[in-house]
ModelCIF file with pLDDT and N, C-alpha, C, O atoms, coordinates in Angstrom:
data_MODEL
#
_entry.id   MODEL 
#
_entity.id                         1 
_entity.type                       polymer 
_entity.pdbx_number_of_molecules   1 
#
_entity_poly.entity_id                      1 
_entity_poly.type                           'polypeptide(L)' 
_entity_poly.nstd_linkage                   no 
_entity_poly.nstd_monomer                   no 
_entity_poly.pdbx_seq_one_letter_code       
;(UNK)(UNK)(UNK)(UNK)(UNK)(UNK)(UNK)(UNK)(UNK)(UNK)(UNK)(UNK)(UNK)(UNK)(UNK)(UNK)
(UNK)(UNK)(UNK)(UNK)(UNK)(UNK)(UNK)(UNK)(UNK)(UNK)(UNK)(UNK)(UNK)(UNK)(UNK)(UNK)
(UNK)(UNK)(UNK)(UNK)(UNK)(UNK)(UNK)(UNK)(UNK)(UNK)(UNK)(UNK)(UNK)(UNK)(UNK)(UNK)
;
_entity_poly.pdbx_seq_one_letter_code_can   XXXXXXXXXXXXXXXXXXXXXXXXXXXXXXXXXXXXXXXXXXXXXXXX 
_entity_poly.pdbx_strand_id                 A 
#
loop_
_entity_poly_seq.entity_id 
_entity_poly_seq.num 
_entity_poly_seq.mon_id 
_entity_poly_seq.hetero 
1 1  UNK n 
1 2  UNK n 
1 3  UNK n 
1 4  UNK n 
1 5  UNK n 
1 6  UNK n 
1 7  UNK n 
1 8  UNK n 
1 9  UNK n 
1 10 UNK n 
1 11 UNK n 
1 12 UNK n 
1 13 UNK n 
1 14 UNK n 
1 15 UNK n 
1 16 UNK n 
1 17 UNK n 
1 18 UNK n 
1 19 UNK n 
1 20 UNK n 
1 21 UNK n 
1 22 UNK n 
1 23 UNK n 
1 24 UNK n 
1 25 UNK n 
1 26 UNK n 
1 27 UNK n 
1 28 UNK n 
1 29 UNK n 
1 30 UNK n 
1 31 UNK n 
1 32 UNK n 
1 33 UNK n 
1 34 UNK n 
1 35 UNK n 
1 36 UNK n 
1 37 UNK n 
1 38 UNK n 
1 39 UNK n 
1 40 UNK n 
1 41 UNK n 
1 42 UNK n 
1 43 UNK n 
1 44 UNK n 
1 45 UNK n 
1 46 UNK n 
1 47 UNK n 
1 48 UNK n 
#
_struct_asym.id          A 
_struct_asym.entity_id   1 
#
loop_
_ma_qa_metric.id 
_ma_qa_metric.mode 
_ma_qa_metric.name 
_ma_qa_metric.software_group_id 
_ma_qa_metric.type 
1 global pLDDT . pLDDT 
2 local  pLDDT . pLDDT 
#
_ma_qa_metric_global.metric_id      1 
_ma_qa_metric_global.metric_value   97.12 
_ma_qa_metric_global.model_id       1 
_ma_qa_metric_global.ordinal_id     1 
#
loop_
_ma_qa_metric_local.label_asym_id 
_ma_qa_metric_local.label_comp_id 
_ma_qa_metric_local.label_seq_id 
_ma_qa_metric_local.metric_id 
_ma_qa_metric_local.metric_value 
_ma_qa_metric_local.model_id 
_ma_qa_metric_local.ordinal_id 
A UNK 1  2 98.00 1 1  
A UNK 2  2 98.00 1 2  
A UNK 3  2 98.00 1 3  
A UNK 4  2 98.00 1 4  
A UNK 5  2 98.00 1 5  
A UNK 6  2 98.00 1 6  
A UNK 7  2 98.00 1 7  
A UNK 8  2 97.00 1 8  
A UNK 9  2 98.00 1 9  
A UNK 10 2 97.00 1 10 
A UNK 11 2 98.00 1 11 
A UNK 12 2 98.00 1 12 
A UNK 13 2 98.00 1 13 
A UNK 14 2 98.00 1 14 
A UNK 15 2 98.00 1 15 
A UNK 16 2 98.00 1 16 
A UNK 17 2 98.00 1 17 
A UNK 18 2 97.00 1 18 
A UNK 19 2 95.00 1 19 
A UNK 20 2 95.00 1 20 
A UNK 21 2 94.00 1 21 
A UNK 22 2 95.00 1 22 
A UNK 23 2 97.00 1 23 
A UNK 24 2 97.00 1 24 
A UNK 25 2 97.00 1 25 
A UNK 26 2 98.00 1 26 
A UNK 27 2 97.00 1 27 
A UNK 28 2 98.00 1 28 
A UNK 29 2 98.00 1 29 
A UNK 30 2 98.00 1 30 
A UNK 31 2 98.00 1 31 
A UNK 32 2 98.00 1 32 
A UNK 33 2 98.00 1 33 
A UNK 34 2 98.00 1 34 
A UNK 35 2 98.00 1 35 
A UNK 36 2 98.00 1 36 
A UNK 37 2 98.00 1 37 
A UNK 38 2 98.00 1 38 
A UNK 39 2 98.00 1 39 
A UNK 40 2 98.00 1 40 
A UNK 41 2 98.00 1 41 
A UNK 42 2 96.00 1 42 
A UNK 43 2 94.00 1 43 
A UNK 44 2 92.00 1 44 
A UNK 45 2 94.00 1 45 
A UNK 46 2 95.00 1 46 
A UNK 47 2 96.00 1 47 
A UNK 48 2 97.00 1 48 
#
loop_
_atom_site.group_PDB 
_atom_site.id 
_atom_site.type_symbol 
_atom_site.label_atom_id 
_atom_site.label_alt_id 
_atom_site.label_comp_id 
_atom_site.label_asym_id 
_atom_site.label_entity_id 
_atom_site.label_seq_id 
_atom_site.pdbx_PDB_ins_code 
_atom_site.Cartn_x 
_atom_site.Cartn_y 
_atom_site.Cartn_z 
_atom_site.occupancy 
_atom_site.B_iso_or_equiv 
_atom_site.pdbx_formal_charge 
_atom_site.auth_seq_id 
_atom_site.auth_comp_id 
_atom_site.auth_asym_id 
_atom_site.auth_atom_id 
_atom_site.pdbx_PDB_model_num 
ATOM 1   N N  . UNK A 1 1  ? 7.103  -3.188  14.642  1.00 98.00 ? 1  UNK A N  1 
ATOM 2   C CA . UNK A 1 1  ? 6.233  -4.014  13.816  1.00 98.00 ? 1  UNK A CA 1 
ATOM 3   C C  . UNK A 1 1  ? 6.847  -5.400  13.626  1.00 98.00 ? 1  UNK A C  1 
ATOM 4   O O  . UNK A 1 1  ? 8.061  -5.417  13.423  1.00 98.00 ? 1  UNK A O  1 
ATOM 5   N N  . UNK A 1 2  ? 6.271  -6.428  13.656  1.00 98.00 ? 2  UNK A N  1 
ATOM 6   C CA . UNK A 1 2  ? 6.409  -8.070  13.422  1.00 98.00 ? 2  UNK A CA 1 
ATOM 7   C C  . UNK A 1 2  ? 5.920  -8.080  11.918  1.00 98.00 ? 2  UNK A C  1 
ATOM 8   O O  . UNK A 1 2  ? 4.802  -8.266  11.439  1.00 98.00 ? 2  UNK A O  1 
ATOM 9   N N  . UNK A 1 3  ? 7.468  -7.745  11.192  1.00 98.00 ? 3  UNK A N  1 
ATOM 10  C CA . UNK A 1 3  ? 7.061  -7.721  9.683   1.00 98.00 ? 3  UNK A CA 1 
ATOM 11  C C  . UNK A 1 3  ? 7.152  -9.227  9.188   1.00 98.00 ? 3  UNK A C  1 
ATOM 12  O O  . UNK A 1 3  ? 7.345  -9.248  7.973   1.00 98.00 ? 3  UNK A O  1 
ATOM 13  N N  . UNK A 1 4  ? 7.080  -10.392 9.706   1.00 98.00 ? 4  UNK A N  1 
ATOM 14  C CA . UNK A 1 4  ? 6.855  -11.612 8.818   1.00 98.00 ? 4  UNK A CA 1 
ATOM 15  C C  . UNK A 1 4  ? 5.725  -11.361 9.255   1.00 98.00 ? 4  UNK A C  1 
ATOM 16  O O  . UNK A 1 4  ? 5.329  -10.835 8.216   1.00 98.00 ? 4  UNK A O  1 
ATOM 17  N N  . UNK A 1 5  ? 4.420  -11.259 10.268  1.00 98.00 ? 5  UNK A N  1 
ATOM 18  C CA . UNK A 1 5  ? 3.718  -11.500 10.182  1.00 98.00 ? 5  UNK A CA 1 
ATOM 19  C C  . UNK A 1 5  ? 2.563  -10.229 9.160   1.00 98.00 ? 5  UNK A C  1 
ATOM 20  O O  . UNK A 1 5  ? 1.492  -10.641 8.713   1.00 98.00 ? 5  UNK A O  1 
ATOM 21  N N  . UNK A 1 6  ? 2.970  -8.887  8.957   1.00 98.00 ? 6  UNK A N  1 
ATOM 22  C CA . UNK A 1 6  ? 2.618  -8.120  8.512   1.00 98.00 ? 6  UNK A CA 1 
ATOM 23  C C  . UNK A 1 6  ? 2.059  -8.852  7.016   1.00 98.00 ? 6  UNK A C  1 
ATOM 24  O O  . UNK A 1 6  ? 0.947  -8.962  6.498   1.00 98.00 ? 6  UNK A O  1 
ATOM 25  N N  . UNK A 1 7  ? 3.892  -9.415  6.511   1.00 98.00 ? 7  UNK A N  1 
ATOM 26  C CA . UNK A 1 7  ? 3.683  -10.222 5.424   1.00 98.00 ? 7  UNK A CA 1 
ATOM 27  C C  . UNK A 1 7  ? 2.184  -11.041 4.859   1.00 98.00 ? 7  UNK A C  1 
ATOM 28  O O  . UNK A 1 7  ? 1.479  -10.958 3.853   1.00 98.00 ? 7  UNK A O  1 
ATOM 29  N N  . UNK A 1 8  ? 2.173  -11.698 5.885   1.00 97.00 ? 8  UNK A N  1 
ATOM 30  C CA . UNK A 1 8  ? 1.098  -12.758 5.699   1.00 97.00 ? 8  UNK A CA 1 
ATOM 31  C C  . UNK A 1 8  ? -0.325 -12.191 5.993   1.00 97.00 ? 8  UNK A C  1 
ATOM 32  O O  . UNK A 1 8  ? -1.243 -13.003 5.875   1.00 97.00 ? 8  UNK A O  1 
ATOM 33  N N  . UNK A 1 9  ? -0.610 -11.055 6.319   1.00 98.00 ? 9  UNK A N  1 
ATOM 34  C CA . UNK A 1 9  ? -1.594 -10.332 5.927   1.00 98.00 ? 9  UNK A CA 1 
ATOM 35  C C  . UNK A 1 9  ? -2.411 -10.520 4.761   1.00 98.00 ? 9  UNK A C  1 
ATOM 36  O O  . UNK A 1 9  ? -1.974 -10.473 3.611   1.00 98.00 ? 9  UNK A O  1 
ATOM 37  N N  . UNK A 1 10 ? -3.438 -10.703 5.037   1.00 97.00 ? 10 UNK A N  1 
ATOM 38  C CA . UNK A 1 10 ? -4.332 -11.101 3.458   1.00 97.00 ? 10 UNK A CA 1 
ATOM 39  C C  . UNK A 1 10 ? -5.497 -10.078 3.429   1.00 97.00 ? 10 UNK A C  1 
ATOM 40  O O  . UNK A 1 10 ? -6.607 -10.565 3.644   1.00 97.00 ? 10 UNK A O  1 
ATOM 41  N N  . UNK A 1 11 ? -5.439 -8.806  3.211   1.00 98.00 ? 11 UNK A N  1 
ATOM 42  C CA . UNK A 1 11 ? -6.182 -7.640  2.815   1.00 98.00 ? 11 UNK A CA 1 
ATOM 43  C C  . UNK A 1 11 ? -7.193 -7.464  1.450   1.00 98.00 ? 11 UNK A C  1 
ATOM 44  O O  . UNK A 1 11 ? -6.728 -7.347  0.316   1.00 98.00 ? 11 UNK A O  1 
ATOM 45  N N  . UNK A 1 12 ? -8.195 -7.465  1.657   1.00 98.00 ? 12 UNK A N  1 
ATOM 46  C CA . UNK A 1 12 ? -9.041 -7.102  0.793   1.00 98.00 ? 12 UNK A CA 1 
ATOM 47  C C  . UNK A 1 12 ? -8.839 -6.211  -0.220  1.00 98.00 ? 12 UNK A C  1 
ATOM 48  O O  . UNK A 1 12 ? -9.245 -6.243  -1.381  1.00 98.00 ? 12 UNK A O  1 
ATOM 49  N N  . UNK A 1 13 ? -7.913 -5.114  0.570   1.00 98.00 ? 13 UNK A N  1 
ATOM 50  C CA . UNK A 1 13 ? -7.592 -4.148  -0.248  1.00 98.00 ? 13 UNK A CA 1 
ATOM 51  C C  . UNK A 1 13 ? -7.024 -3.137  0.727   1.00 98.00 ? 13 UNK A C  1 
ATOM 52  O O  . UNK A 1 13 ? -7.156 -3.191  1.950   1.00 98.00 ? 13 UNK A O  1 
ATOM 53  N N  . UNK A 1 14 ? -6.345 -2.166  0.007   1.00 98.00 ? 14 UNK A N  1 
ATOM 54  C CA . UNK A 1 14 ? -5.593 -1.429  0.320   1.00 98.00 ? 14 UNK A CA 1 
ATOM 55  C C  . UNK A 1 14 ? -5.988 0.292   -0.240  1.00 98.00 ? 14 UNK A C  1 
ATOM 56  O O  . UNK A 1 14 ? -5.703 0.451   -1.427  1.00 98.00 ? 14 UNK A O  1 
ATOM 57  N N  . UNK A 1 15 ? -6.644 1.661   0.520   1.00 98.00 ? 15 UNK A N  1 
ATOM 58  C CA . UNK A 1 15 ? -6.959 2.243   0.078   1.00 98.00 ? 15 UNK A CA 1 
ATOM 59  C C  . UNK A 1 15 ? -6.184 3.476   0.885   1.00 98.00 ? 15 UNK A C  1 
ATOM 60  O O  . UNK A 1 15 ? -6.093 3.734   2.086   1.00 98.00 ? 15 UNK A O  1 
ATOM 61  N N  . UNK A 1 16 ? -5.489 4.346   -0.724  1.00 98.00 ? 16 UNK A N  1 
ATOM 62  C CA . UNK A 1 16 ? -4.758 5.275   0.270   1.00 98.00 ? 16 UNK A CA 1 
ATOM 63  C C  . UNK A 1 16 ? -5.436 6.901   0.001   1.00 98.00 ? 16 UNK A C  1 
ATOM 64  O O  . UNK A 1 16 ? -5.898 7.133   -1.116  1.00 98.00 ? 16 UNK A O  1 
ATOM 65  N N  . UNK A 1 17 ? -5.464 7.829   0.909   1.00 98.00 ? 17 UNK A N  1 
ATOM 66  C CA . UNK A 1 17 ? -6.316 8.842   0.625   1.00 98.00 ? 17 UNK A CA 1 
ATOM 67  C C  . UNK A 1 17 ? -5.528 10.035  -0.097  1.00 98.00 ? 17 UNK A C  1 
ATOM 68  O O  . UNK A 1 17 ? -6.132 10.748  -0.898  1.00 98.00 ? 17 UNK A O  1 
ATOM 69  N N  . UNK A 1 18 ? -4.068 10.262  0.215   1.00 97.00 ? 18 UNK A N  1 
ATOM 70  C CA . UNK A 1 18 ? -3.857 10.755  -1.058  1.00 97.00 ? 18 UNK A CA 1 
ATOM 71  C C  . UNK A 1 18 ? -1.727 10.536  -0.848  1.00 97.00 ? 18 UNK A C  1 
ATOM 72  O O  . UNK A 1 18 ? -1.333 10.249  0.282   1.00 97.00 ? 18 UNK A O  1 
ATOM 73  N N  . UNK A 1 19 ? -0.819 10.683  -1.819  1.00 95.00 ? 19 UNK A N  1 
ATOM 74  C CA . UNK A 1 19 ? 0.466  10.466  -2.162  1.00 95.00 ? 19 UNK A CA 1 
ATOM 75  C C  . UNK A 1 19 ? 1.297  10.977  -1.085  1.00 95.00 ? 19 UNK A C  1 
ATOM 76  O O  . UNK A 1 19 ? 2.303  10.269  -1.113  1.00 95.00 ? 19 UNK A O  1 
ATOM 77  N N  . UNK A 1 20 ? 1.446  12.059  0.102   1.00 95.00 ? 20 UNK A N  1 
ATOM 78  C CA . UNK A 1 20 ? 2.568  12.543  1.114   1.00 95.00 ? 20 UNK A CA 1 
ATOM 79  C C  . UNK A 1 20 ? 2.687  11.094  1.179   1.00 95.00 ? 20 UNK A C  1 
ATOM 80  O O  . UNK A 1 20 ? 2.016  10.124  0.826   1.00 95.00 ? 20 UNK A O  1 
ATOM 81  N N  . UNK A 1 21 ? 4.066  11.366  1.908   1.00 94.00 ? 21 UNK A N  1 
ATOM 82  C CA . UNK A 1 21 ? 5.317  10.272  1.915   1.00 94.00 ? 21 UNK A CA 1 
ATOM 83  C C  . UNK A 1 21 ? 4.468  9.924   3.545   1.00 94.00 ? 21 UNK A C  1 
ATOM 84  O O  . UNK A 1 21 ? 5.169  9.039   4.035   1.00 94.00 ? 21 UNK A O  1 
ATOM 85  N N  . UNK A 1 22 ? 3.598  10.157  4.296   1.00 95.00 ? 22 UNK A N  1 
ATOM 86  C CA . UNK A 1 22 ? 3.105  9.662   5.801   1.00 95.00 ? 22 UNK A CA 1 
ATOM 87  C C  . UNK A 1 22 ? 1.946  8.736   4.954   1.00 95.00 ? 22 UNK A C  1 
ATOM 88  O O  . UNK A 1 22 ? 1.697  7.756   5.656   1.00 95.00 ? 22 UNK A O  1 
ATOM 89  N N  . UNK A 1 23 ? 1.419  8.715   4.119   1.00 97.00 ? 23 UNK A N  1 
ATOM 90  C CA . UNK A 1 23 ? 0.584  8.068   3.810   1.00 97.00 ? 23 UNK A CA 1 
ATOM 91  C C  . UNK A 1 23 ? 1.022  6.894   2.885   1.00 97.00 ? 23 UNK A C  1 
ATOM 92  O O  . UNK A 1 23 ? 0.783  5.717   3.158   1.00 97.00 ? 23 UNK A O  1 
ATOM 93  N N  . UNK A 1 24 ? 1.531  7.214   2.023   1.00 97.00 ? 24 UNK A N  1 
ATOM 94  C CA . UNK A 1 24 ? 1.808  6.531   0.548   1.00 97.00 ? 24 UNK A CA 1 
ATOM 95  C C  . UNK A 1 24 ? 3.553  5.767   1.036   1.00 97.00 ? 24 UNK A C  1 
ATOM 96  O O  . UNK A 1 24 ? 4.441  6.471   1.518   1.00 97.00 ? 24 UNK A O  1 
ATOM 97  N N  . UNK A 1 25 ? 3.622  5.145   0.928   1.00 97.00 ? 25 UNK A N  1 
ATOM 98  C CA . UNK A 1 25 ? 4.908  4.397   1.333   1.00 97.00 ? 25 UNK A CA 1 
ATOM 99  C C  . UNK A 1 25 ? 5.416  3.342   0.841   1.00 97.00 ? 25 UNK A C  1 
ATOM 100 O O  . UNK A 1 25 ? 5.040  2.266   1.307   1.00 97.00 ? 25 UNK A O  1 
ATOM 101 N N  . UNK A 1 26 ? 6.299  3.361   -0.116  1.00 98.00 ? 26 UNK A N  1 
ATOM 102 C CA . UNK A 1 26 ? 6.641  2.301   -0.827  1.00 98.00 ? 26 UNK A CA 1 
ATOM 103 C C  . UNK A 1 26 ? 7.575  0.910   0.215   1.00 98.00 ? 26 UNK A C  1 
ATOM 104 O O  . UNK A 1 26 ? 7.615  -0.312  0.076   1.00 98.00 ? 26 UNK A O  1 
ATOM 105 N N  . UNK A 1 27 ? 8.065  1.635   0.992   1.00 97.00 ? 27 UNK A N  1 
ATOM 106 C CA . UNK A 1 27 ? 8.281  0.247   1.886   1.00 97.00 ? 27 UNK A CA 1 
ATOM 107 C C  . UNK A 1 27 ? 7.601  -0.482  2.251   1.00 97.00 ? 27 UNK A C  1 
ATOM 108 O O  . UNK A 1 27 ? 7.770  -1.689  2.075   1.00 97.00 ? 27 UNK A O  1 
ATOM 109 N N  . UNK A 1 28 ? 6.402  0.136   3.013   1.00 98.00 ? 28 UNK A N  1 
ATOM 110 C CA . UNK A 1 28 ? 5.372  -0.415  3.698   1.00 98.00 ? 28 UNK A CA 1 
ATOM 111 C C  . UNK A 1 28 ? 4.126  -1.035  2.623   1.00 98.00 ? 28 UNK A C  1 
ATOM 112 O O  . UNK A 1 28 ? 3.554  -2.101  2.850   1.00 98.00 ? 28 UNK A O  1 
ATOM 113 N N  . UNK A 1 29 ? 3.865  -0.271  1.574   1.00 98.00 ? 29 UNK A N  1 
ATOM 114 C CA . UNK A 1 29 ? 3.642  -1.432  0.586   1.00 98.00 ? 29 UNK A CA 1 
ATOM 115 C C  . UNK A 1 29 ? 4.321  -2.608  -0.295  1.00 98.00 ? 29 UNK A C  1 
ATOM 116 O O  . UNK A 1 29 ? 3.798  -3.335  -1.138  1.00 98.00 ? 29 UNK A O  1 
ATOM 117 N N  . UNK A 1 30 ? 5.630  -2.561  0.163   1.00 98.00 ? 30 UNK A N  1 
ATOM 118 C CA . UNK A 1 30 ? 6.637  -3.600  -0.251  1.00 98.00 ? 30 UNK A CA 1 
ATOM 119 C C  . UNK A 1 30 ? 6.384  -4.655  0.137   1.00 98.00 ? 30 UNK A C  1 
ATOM 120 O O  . UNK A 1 30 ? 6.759  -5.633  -0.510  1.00 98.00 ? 30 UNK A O  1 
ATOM 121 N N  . UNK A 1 31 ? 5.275  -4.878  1.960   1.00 98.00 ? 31 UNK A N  1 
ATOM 122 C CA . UNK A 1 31 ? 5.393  -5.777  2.508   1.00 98.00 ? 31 UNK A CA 1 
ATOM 123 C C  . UNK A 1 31 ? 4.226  -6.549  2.184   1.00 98.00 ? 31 UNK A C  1 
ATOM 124 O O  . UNK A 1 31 ? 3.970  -7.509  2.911   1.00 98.00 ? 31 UNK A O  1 
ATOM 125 N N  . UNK A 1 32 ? 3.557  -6.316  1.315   1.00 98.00 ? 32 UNK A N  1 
ATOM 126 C CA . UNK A 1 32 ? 2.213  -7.214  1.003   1.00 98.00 ? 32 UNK A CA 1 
ATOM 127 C C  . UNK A 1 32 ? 2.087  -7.744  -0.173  1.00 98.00 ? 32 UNK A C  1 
ATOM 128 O O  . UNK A 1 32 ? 2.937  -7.681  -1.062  1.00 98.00 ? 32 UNK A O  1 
ATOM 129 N N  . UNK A 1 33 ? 1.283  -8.158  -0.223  1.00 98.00 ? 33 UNK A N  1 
ATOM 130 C CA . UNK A 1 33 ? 1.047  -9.802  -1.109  1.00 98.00 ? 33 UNK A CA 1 
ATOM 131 C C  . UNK A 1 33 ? 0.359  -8.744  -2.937  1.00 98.00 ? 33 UNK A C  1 
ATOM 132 O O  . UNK A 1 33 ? -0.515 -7.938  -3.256  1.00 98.00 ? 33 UNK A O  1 
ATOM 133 N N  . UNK A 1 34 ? 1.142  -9.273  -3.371  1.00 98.00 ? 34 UNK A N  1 
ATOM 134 C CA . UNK A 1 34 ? 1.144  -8.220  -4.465  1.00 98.00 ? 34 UNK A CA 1 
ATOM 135 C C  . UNK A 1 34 ? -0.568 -8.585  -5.278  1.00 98.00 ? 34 UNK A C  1 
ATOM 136 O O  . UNK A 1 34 ? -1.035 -7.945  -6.220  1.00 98.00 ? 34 UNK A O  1 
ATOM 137 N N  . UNK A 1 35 ? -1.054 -9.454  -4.764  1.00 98.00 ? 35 UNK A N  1 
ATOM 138 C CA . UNK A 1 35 ? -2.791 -9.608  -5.556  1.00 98.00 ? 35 UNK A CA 1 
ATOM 139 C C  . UNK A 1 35 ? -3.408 -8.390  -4.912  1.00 98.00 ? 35 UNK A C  1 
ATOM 140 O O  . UNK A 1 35 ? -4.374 -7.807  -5.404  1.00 98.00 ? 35 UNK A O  1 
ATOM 141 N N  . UNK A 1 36 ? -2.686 -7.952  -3.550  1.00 98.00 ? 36 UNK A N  1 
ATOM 142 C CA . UNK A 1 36 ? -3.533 -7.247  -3.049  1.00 98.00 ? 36 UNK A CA 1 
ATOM 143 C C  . UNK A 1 36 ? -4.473 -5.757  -3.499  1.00 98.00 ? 36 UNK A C  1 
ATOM 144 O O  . UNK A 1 36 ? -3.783 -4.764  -3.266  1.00 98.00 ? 36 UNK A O  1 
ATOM 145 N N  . UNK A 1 37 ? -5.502 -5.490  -3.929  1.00 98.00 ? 37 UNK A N  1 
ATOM 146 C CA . UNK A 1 37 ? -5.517 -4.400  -4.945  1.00 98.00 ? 37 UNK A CA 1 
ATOM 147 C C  . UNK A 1 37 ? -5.503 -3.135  -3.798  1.00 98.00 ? 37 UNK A C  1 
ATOM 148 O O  . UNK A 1 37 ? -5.870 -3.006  -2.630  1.00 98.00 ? 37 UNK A O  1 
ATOM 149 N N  . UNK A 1 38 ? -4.792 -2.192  -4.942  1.00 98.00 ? 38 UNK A N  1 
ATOM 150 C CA . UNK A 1 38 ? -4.484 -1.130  -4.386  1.00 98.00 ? 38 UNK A CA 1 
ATOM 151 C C  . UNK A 1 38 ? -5.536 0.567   -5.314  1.00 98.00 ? 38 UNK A C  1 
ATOM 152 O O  . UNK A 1 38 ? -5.649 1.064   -6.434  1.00 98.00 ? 38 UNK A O  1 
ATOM 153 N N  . UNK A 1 39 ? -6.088 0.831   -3.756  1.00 98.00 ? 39 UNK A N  1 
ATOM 154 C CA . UNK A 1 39 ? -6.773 1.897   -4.458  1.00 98.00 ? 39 UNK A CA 1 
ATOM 155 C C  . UNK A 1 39 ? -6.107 2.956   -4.328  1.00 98.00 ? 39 UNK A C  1 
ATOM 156 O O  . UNK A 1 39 ? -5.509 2.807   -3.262  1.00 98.00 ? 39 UNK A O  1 
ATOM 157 N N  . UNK A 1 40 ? -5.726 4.355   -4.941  1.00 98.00 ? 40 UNK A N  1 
ATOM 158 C CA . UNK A 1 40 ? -5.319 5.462   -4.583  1.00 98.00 ? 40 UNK A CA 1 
ATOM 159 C C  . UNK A 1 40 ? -5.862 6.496   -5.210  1.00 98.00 ? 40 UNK A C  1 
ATOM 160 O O  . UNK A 1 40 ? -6.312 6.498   -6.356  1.00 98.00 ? 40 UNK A O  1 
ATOM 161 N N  . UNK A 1 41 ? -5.793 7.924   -3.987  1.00 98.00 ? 41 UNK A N  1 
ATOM 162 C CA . UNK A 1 41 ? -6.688 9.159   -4.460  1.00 98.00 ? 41 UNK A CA 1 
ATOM 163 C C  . UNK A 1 41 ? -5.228 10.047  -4.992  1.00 98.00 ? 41 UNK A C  1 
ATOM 164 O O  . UNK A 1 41 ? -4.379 10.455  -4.199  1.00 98.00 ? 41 UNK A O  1 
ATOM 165 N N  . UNK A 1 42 ? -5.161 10.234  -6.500  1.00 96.00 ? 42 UNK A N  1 
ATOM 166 C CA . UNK A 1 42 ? -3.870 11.245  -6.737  1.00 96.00 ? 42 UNK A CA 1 
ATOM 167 C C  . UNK A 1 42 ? -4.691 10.801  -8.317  1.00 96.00 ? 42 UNK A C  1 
ATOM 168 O O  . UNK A 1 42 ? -5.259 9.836   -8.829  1.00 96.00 ? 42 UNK A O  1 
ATOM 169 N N  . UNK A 1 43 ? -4.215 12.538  -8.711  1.00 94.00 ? 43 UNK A N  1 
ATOM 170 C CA . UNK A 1 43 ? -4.518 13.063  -9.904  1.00 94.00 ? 43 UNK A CA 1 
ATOM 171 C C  . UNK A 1 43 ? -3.384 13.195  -10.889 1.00 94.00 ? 43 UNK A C  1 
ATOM 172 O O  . UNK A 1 43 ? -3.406 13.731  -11.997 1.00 94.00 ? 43 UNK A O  1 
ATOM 173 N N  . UNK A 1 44 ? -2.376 12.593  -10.256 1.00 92.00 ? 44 UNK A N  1 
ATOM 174 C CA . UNK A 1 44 ? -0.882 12.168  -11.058 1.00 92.00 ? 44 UNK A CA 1 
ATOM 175 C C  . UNK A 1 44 ? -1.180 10.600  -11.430 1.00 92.00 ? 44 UNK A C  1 
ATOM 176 O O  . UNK A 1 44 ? -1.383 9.819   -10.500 1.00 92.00 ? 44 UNK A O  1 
ATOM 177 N N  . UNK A 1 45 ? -1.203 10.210  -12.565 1.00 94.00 ? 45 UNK A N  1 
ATOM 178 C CA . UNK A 1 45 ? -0.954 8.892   -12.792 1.00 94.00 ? 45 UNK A CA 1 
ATOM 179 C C  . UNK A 1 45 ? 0.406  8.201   -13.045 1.00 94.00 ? 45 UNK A C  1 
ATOM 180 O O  . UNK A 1 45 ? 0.451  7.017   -13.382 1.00 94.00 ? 45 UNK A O  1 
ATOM 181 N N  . UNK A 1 46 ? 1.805  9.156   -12.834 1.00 95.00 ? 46 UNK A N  1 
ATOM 182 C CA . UNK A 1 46 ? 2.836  8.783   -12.456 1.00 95.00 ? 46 UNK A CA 1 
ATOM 183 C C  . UNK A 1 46 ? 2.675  7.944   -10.946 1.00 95.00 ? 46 UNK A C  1 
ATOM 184 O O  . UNK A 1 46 ? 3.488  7.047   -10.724 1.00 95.00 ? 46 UNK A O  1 
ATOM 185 N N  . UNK A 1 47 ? 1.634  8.247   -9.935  1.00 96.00 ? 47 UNK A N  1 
ATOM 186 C CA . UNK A 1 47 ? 2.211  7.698   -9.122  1.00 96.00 ? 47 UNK A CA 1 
ATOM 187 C C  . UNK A 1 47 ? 1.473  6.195   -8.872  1.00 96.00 ? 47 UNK A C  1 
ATOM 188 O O  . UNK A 1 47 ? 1.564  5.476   -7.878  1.00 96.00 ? 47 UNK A O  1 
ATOM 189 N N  . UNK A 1 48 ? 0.747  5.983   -10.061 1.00 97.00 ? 48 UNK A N  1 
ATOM 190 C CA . UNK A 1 48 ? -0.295 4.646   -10.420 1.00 97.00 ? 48 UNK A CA 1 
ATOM 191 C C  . UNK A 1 48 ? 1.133  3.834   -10.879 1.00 97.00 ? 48 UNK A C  1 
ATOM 192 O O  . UNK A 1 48 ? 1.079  2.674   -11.289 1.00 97.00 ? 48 UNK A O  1 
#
């Protein structure tokens, strides 16, 4: 992956379908622009 350019990604949004570590990824959401809104399907609001 060409993570400066990942960076500069300007996403509408971000929607994840549910928390396993293949889906949900705190690195890989590390790399975006923090306005970006983030939707997620989990019935834990620890992981909100």
């Amino acid at each position: 992956f060409d993570i400066e350019k990942i960076k500069s990604l300007k996403l509408s949004a971000v929607f994840i379908s549910h928390y396993h570590d293949d889906h949900c990824s705190m690195e890989s959401l590390n790399l975006l622009d923090r306005a970006t809104p983030i939707y997620i399907y989990c019935l834990f609001d620890e992981m909100i």
